[in-house]
PDB file of N, CA and C in Angstrom:
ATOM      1  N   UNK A   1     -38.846 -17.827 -26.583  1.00  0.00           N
ATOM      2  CA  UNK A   1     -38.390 -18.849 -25.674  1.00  0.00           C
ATOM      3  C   UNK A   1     -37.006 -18.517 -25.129  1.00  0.00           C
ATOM      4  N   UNK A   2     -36.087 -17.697 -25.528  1.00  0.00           N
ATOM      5  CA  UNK A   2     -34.738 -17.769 -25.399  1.00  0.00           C
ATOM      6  C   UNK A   2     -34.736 -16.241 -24.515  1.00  0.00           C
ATOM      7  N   UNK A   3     -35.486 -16.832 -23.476  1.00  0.00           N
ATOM      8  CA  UNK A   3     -35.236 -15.265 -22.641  1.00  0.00           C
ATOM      9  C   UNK A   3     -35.403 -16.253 -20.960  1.00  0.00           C
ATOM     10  N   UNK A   4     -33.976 -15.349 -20.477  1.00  0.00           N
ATOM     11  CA  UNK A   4     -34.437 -15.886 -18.940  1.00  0.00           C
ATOM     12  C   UNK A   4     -35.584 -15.754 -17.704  1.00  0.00           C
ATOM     13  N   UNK A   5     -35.994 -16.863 -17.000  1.00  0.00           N
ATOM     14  CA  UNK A   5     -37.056 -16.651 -16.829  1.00  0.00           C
ATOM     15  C   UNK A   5     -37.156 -15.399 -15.251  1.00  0.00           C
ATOM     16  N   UNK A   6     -35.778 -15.470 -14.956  1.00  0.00           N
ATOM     17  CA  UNK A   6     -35.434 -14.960 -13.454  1.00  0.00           C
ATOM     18  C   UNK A   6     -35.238 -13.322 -13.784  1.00  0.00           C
ATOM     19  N   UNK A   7     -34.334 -12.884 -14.317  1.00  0.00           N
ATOM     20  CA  UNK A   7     -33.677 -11.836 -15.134  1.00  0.00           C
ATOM     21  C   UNK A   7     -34.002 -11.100 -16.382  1.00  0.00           C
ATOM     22  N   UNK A   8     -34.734 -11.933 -17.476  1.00  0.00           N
ATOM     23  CA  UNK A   8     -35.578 -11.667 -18.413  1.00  0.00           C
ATOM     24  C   UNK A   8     -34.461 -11.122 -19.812  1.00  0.00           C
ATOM     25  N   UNK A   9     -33.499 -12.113 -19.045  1.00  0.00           N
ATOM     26  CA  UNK A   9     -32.321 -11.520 -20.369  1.00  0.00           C
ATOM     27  C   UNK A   9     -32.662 -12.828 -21.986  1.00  0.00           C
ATOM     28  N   UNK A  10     -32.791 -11.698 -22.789  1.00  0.00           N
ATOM     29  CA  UNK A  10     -32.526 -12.352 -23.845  1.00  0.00           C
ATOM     30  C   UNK A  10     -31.969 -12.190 -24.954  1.00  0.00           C
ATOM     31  N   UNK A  11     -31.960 -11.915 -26.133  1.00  0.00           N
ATOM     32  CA  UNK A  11     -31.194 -11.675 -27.488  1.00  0.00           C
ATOM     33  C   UNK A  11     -30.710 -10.680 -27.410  1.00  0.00           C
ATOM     34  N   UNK A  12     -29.226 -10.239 -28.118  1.00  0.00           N
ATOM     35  CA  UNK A  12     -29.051  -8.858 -28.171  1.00  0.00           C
ATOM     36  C   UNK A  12     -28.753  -8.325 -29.762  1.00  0.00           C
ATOM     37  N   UNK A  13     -29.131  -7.106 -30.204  1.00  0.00           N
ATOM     38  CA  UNK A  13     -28.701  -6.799 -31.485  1.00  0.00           C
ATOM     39  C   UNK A  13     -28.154  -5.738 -31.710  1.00  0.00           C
ATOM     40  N   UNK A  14     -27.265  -6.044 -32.756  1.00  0.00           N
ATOM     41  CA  UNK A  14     -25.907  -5.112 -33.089  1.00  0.00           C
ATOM     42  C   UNK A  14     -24.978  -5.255 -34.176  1.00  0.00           C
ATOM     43  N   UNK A  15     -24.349  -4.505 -34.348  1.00  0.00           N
ATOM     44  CA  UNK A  15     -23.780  -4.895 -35.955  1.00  0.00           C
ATOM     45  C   UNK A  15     -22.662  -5.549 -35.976  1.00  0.00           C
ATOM     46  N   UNK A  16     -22.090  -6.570 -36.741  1.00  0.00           N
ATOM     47  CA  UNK A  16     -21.555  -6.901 -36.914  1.00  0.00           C
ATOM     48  C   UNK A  16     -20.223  -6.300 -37.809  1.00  0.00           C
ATOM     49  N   UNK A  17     -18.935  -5.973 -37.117  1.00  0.00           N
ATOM     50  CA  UNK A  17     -18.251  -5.235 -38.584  1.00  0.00           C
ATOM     51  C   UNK A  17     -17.017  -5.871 -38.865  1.00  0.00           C
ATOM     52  N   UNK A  18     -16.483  -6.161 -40.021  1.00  0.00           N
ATOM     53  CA  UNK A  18     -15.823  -6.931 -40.629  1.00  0.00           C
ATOM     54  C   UNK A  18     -14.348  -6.373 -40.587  1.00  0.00           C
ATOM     55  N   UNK A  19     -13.320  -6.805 -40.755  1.00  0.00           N
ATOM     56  CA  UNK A  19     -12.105  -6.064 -41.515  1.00  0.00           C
ATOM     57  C   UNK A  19     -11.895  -4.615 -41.970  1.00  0.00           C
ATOM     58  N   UNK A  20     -12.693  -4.815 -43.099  1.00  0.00           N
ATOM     59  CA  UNK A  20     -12.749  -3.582 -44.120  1.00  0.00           C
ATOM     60  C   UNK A  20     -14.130  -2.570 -43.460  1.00  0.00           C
ATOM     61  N   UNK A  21     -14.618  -2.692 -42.289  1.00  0.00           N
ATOM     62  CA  UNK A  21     -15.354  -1.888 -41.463  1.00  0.00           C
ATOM     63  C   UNK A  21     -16.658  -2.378 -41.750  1.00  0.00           C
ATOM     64  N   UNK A  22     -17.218  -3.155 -43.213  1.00  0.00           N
ATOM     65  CA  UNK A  22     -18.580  -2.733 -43.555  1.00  0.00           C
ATOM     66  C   UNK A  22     -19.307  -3.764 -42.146  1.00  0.00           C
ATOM     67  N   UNK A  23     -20.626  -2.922 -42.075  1.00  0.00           N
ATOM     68  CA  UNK A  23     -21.509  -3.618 -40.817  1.00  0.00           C
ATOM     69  C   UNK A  23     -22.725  -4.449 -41.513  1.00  0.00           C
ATOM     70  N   UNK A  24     -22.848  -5.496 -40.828  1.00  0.00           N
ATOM     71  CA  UNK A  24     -24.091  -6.273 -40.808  1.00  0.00           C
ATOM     72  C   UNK A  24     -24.953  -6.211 -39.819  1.00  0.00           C
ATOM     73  N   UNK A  25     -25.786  -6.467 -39.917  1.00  0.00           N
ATOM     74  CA  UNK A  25     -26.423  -7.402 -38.591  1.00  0.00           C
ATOM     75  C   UNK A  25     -26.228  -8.413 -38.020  1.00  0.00           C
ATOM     76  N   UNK A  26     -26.226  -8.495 -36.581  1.00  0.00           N
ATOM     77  CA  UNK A  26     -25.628  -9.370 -35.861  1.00  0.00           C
ATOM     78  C   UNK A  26     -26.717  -9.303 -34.805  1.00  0.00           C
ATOM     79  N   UNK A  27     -26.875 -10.803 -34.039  1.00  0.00           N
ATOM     80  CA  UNK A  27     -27.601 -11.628 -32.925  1.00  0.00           C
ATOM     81  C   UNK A  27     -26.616 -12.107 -32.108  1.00  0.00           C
ATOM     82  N   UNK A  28     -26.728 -11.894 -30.768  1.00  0.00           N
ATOM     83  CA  UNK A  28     -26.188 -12.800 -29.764  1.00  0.00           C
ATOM     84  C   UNK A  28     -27.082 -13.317 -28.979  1.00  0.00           C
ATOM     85  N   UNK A  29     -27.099 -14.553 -28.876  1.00  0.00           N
ATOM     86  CA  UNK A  29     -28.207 -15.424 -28.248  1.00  0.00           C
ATOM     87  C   UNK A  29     -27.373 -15.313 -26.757  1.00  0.00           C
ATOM     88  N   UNK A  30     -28.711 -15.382 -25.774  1.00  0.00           N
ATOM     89  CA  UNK A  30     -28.296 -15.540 -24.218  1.00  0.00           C
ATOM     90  C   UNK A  30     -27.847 -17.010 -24.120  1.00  0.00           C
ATOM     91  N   UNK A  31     -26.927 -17.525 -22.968  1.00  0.00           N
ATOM     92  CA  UNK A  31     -26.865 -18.825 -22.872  1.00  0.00           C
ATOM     93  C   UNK A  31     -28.163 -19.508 -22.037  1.00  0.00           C
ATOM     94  N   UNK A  32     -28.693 -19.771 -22.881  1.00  0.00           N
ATOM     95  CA  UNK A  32     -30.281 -20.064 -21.715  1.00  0.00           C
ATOM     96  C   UNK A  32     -30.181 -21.423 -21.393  1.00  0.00           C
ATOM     97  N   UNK A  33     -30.233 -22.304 -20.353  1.00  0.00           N
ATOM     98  CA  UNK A  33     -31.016 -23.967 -20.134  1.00  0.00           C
ATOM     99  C   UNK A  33     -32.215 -23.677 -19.581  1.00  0.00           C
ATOM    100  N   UNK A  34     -32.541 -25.193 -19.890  1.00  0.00           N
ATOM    101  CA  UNK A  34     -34.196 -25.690 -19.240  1.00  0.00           C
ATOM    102  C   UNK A  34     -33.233 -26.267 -17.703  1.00  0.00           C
ATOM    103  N   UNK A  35     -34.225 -25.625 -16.936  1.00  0.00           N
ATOM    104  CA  UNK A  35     -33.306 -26.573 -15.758  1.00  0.00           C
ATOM    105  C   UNK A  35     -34.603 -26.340 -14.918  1.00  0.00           C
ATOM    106  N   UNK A  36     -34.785 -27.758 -13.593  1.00  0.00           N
ATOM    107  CA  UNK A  36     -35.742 -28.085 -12.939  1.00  0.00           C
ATOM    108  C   UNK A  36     -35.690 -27.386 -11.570  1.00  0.00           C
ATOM    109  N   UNK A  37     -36.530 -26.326 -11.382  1.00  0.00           N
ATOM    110  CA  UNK A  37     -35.816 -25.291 -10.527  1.00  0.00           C
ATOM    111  C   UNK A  37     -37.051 -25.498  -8.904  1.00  0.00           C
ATOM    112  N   UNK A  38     -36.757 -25.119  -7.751  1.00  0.00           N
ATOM    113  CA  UNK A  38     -37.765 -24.867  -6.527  1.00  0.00           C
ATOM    114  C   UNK A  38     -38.653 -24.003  -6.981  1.00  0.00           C
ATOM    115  N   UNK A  39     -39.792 -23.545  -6.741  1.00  0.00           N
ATOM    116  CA  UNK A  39     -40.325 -22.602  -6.969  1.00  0.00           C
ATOM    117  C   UNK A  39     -41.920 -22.487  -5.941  1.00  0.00           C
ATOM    118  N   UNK A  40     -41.359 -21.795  -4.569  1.00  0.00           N
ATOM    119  CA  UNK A  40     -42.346 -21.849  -4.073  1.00  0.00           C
ATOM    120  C   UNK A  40     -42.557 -23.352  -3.506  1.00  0.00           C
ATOM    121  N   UNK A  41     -41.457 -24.460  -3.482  1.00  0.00           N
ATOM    122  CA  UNK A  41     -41.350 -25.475  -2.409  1.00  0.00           C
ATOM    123  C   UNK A  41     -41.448 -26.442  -3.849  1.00  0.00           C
ATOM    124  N   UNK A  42     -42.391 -26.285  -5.038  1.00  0.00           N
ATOM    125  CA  UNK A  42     -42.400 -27.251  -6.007  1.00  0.00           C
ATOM    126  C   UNK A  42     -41.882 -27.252  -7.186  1.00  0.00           C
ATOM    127  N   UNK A  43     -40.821 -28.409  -7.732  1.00  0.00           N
ATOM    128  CA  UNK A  43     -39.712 -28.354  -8.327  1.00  0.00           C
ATOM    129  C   UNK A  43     -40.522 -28.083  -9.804  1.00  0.00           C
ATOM    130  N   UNK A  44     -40.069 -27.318 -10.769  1.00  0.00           N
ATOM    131  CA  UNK A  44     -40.945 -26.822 -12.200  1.00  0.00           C
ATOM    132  C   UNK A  44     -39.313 -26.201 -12.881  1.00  0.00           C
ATOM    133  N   UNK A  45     -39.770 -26.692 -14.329  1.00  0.00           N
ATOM    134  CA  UNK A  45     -38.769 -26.747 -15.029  1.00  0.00           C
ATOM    135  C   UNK A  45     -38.918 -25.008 -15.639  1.00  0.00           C
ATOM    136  N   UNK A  46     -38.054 -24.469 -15.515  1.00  0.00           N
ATOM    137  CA  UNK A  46     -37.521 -23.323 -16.478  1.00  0.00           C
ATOM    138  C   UNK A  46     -36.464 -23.098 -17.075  1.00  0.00           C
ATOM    139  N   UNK A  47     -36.712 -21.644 -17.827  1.00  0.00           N
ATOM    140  CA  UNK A  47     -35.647 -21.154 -18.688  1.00  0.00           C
ATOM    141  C   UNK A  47     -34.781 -20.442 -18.355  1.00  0.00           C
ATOM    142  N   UNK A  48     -33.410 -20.909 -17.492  1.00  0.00           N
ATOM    143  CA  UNK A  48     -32.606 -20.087 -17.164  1.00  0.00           C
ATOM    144  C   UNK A  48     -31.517 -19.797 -17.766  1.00  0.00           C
ATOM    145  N   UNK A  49     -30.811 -18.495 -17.595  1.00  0.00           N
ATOM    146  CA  UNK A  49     -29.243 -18.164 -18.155  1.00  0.00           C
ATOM    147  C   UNK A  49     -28.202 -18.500 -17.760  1.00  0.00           C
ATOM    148  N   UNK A  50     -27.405 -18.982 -18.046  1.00  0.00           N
ATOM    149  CA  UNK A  50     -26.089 -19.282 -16.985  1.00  0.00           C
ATOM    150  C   UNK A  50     -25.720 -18.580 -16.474  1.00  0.00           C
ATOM    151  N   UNK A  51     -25.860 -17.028 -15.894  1.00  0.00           N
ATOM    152  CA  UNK A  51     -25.255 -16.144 -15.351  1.00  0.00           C
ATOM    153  C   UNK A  51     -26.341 -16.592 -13.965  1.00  0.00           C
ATOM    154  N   UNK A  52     -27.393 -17.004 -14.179  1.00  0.00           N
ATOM    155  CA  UNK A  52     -28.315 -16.441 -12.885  1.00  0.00           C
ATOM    156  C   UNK A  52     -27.746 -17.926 -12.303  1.00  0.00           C
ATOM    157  N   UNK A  53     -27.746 -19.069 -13.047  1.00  0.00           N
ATOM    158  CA  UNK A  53     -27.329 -20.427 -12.350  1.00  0.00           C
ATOM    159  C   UNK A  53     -26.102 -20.429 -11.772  1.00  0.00           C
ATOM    160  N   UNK A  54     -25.156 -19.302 -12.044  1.00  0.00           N
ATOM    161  CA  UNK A  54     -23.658 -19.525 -11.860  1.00  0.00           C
ATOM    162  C   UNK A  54     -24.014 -18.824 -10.106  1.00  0.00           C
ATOM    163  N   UNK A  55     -24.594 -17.945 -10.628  1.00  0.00           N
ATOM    164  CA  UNK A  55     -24.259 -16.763  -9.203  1.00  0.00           C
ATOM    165  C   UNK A  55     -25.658 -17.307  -8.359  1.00  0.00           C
ATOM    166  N   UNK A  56     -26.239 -18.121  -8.186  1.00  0.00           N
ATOM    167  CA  UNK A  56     -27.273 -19.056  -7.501  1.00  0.00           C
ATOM    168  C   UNK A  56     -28.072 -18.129  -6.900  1.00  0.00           C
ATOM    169  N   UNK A  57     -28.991 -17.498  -8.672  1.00  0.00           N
ATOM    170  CA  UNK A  57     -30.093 -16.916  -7.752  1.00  0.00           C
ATOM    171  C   UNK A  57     -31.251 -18.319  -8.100  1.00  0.00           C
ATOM    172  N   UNK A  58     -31.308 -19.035  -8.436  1.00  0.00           N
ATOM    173  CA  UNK A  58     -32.183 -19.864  -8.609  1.00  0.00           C
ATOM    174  C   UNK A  58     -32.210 -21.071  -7.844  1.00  0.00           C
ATOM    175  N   UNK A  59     -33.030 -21.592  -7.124  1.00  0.00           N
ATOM    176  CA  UNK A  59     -32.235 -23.083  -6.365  1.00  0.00           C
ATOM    177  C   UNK A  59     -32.535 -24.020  -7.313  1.00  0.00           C
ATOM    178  N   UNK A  60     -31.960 -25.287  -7.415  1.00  0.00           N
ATOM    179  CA  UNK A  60     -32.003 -26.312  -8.597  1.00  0.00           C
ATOM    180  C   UNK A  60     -33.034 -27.494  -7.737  1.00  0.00           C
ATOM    181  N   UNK A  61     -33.895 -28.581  -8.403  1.00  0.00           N
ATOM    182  CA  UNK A  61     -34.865 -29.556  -7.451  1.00  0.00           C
ATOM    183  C   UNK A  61     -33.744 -30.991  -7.371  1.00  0.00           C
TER     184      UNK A  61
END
């Protein structure tokens, strides 16, 4: 669910490293909303990122 629906961005993985260097695993979640978007003239709710809402590739209903 946590992937955009325009761009297709979603989770990223990578290590996490501490102080003393040692690494974990690490998640960064995309900033995703549900938002009620045009699509083809009829307004339908998706999963967008805030990057695609900021820079208005999506129109909002």
């Amino acid at each position: 669910m946590a992937k955009c629906a325009v761009c297709e961005k979603g989770v990223h993985f990578g290590n996490g490293v501490s102080h003393s260097h040692r690494r974990s695993n690490k998640i960064w979640k995309s900033n995703i909303k549900r938002v009620s978007c045009k699509v083809n003239g009829v307004p339908q709710k998706l999963y967008v990122c805030a990057s695609c809402l900021r820079s208005g590739r999506v129109e909002r209903a």
